[in-house]
C-alpha atoms as a PDB file:
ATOM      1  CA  UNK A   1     -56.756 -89.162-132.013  1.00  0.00           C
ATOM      2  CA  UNK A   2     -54.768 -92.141-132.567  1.00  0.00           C
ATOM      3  CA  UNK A   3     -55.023 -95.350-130.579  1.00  0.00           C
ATOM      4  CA  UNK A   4     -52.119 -97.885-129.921  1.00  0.00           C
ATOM      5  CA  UNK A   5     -52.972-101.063-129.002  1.00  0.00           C
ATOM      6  CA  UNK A   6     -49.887-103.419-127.317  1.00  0.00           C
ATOM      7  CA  UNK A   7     -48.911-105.044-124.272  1.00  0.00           C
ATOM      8  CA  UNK A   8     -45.509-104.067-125.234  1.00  0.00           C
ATOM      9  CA  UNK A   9     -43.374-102.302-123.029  1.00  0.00           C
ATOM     10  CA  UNK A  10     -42.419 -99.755-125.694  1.00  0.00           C
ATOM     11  CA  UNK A  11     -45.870 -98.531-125.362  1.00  0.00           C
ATOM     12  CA  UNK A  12     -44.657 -95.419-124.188  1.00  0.00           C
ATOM     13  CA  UNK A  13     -41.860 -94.954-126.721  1.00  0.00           C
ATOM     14  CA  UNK A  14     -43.948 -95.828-129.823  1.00  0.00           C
ATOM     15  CA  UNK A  15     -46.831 -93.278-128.995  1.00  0.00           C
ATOM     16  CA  UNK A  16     -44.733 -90.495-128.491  1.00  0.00           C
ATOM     17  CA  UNK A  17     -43.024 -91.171-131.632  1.00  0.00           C
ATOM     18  CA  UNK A  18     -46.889 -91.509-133.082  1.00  0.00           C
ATOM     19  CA  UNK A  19     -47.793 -87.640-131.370  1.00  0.00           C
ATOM     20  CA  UNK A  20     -44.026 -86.424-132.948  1.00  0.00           C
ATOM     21  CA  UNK A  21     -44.960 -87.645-136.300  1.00  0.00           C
ATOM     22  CA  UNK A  22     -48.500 -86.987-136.366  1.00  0.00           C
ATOM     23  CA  UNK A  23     -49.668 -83.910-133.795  1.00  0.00           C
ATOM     24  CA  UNK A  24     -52.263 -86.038-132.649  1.00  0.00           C
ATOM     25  CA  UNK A  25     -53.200 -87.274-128.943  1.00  0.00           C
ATOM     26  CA  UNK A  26     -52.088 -91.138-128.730  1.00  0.00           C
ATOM     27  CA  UNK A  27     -54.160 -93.382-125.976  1.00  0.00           C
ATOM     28  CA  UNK A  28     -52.925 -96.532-125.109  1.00  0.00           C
ATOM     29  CA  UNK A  29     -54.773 -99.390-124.334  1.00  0.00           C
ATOM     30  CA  UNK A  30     -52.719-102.704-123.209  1.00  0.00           C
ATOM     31  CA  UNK A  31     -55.761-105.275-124.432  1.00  0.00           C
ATOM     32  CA  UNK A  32     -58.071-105.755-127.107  1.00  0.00           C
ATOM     33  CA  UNK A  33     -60.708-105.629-124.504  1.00  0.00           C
ATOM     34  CA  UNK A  34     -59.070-102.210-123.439  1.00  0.00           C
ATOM     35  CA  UNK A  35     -59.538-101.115-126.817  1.00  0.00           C
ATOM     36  CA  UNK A  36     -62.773-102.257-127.162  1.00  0.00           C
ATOM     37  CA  UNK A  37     -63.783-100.014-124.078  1.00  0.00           C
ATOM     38  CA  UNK A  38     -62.045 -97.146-125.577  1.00  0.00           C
ATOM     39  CA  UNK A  39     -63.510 -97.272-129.092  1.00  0.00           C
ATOM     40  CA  UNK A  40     -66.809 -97.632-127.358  1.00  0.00           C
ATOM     41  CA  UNK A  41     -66.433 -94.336-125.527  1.00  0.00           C
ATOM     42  CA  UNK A  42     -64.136 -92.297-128.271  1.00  0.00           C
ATOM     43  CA  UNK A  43     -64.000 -91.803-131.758  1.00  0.00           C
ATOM     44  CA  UNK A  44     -60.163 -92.456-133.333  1.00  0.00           C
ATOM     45  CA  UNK A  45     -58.831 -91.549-136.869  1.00  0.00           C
ATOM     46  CA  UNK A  46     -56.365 -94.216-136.825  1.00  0.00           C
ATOM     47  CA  UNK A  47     -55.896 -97.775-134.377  1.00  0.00           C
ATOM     48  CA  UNK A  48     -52.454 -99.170-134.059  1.00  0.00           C
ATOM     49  CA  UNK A  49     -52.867-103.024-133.201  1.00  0.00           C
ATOM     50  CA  UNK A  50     -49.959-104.962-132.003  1.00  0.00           C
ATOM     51  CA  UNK A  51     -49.784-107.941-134.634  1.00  0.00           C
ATOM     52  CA  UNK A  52     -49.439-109.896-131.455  1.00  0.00           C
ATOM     53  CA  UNK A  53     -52.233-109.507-129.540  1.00  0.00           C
ATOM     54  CA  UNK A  54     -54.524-109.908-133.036  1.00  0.00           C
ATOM     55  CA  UNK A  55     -52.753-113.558-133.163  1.00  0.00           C
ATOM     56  CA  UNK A  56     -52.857-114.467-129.824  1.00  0.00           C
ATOM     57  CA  UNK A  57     -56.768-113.122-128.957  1.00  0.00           C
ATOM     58  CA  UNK A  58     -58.507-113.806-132.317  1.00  0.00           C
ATOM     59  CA  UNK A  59     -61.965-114.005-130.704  1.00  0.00           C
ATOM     60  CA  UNK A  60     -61.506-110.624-129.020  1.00  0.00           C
ATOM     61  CA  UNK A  61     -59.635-108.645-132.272  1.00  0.00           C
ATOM     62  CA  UNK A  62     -63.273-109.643-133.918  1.00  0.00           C
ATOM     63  CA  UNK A  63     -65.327-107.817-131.061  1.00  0.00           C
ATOM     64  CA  UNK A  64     -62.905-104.802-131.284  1.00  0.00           C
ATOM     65  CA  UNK A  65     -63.167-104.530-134.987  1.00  0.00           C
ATOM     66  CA  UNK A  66     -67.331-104.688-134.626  1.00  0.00           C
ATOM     67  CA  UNK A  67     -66.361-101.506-133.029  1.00  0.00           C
ATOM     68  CA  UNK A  68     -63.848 -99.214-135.056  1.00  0.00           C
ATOM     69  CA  UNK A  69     -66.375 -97.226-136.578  1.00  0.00           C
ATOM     70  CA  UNK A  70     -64.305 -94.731-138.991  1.00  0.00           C
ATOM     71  CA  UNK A  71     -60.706 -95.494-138.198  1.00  0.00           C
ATOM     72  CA  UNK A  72     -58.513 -97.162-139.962  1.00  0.00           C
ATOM     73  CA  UNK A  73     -56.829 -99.970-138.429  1.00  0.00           C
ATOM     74  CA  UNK A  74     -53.026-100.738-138.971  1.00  0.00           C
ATOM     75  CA  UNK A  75     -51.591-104.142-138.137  1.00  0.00           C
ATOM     76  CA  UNK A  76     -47.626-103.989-136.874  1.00  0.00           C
ATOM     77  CA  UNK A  77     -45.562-106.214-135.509  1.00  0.00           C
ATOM     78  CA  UNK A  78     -43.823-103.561-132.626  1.00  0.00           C
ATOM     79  CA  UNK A  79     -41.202-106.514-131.680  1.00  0.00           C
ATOM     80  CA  UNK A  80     -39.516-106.028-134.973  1.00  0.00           C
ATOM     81  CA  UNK A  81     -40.843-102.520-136.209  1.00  0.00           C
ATOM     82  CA  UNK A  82     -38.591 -99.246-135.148  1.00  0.00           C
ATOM     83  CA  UNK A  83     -40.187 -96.051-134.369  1.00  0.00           C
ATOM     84  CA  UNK A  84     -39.230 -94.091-137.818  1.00  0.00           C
ATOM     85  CA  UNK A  85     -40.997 -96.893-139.711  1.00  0.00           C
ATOM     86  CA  UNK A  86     -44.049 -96.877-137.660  1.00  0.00           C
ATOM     87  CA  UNK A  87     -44.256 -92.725-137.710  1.00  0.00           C
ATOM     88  CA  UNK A  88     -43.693 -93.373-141.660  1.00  0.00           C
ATOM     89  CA  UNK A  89     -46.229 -95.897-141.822  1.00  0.00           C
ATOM     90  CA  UNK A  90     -48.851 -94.117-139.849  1.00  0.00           C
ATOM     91  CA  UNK A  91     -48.079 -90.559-141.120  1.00  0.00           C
ATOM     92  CA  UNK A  92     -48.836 -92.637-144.822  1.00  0.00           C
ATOM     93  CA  UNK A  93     -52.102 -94.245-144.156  1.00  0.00           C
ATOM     94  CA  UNK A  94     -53.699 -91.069-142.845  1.00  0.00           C
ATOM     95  CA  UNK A  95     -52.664 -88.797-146.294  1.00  0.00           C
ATOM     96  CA  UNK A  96     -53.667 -91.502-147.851  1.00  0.00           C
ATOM     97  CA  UNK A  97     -57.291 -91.402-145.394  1.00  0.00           C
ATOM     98  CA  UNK A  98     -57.142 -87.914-145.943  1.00  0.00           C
ATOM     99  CA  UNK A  99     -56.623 -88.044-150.113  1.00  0.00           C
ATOM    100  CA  UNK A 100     -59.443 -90.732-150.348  1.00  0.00           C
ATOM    101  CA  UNK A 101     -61.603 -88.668-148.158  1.00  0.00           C
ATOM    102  CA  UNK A 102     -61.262 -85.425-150.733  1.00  0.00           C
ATOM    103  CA  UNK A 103     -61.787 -87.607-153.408  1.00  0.00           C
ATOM    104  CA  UNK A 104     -65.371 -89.285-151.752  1.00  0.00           C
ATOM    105  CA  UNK A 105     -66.477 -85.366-151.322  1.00  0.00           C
ATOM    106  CA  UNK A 106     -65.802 -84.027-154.713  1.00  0.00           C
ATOM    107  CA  UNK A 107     -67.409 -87.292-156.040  1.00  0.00           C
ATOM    108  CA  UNK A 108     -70.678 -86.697-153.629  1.00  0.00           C
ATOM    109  CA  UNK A 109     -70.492 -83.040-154.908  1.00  0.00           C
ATOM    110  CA  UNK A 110     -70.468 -83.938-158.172  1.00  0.00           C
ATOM    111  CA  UNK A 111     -73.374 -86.193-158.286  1.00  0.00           C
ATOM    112  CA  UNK A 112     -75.440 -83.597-156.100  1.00  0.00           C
ATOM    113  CA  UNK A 113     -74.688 -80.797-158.726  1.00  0.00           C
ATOM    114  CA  UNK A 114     -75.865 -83.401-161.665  1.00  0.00           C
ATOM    115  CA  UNK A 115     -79.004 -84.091-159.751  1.00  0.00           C
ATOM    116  CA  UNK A 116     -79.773 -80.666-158.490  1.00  0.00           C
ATOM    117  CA  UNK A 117     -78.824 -79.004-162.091  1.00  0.00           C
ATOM    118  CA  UNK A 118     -81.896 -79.953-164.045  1.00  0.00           C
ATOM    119  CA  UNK A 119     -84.459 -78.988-161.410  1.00  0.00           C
ATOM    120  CA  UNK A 120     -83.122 -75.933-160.975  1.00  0.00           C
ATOM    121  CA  UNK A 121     -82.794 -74.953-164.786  1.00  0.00           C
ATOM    122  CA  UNK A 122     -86.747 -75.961-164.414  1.00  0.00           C
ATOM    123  CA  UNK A 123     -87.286 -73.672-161.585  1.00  0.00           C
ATOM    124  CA  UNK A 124     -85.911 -70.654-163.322  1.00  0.00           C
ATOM    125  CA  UNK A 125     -87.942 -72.006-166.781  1.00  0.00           C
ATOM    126  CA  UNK A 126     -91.012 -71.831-165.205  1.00  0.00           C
ATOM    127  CA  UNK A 127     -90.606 -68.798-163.195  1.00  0.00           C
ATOM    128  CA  UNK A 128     -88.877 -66.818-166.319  1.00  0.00           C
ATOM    129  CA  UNK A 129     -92.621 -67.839-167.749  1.00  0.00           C
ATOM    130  CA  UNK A 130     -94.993 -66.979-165.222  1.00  0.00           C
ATOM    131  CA  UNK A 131     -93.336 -63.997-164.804  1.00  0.00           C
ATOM    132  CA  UNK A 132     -94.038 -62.987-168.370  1.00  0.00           C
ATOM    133  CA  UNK A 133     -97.530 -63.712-167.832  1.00  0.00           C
ATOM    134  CA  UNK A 134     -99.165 -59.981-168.807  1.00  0.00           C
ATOM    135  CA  UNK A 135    -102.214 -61.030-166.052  1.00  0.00           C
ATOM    136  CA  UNK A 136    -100.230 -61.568-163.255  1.00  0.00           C
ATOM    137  CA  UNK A 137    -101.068 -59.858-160.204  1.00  0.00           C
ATOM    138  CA  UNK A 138     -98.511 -57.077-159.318  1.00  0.00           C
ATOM    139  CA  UNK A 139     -97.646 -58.529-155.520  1.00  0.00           C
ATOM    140  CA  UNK A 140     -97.747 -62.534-156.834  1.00  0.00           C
ATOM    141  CA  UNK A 141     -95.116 -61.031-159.467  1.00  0.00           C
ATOM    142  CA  UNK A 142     -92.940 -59.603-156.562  1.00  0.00           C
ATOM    143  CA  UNK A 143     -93.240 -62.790-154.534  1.00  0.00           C
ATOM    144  CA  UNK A 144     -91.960 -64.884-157.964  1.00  0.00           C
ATOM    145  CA  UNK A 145     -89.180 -63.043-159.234  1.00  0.00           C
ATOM    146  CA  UNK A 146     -87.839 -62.969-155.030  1.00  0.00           C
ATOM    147  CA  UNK A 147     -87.933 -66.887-155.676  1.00  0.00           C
ATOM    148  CA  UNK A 148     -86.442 -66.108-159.151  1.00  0.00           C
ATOM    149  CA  UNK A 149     -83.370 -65.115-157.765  1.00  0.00           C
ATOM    150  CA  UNK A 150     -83.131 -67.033-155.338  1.00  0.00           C
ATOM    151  CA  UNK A 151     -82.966 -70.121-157.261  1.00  0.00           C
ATOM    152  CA  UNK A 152     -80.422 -68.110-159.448  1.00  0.00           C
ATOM    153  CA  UNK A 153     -78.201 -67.779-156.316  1.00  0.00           C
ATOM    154  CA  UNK A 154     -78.475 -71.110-155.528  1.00  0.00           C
ATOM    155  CA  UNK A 155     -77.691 -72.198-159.097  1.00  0.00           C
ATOM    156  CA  UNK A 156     -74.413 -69.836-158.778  1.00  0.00           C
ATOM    157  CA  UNK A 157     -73.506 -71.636-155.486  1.00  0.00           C
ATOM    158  CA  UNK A 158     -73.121 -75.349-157.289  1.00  0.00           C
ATOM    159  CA  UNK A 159     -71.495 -73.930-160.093  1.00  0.00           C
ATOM    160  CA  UNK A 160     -68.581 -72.598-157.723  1.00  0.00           C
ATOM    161  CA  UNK A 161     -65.771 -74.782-157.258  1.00  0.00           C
ATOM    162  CA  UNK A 162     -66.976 -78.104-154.781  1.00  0.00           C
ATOM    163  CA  UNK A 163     -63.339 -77.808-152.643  1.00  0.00           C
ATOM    164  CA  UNK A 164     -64.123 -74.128-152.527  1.00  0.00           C
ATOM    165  CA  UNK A 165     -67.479 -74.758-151.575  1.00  0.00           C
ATOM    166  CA  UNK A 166     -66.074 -77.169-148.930  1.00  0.00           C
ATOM    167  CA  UNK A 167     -64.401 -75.562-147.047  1.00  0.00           C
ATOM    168  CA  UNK A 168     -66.454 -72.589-146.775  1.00  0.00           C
ATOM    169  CA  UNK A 169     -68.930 -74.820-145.407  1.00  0.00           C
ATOM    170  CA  UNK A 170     -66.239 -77.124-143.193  1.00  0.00           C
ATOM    171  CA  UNK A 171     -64.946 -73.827-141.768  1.00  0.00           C
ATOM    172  CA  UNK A 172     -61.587 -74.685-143.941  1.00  0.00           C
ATOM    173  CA  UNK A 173     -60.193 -77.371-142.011  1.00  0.00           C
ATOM    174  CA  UNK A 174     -57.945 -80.015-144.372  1.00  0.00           C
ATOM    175  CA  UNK A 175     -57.634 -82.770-141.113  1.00  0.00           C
ATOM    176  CA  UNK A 176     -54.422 -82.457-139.590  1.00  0.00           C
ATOM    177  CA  UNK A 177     -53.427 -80.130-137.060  1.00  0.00           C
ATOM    178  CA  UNK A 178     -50.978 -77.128-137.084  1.00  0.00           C
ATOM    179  CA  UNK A 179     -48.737 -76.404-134.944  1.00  0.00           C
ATOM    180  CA  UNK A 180     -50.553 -74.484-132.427  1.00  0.00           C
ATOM    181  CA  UNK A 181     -53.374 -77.288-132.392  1.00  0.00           C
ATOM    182  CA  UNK A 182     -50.809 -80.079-131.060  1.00  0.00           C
ATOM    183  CA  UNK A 183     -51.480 -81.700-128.069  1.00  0.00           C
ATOM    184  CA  UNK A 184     -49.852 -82.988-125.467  1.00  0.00           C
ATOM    185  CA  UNK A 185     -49.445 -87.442-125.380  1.00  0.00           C
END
């Protein structure tokens, strides 16, 4: 959800331009303090702020950015900016959202893999071991190679591709909507 923030009167014109170019629901709030209350109450991938209101309410732009959370906030000037720039501009910043995002995920994969790697390769050592053990009782022996594959399968799941993996898990979403997911403004 995208939220545009002016007291302009092209409100109107500039978020439907913003659901045309992006498929997502655009709110409109006509304050900062508006905004504030909205951001309080909803979560927003992007916030469109009217260059205008941030230089004319500086106190309140620093209470609404306290409150942004996750979105990314754009600064335009709408008295000079035309629709097809702003679409451009806002269609930009969230591949760009989106790219960095991927990027953060495959790094956080990569580190948990690292981490997880040697503990595991310990977990099938010792288990490859005790289950050589000639003494071992018959149903402790069943009980350790069960947890001998499983640590197997889990050392096949981090070896599998981390978008693959992703996915899976994220139910294969990528972040923007298709066609059938648009909304109406």
């Amino acid at each position: 959800m995208i939220l545009l923030v002016t007291p302009s009167e092209r409100a109107s014109e500039c978020a439907t331009a913003l659901h045309a170019a992006t498929g997502d629901q655009v709110m409109t709030a006509e304050s900062l303090a508006r905004a504030t209350t909205l951001l309080r109450a909803e979560c927003y991938r992007v916030v469109v702020l009217d260059q205008y209101l941030l230089e004319a309410e500086p106190d309140e732009a620093g209470t609404m950015s306290e409150h942004l959370g996750t979105a990314i906030p754009v600064q335009v000037n709408l008295a000079i900016t035309g629709m097809d720039r702003l679409a451009r501009e806002i269609r930009a910043t969230m591949q760009r959202r989106q790219r960095e995002e991927i990027q953060a995920r495959h790094a956080a994969i990569g580190r948990l893999q690292g981490e997880l790697n040697g503990t595991l390769m310990a977990l099938l050592l010792s288990s490859e071991l005790a289950l050589e053990d000639p003494g071992l009782p018959t149903a402790a022996a069943e009980r350790l190679q069960s947890v001998h594959q499983l640590v197997k399968q889990l050392r096949r799941q981090l070896e599998r591709d981390p978008t693959e993996q992703f996915e899976r898990s994220a139910g294969g979403s990528s972040g923007f909507r298709g066609e059938a997911d648009r909304t109406n403004i």
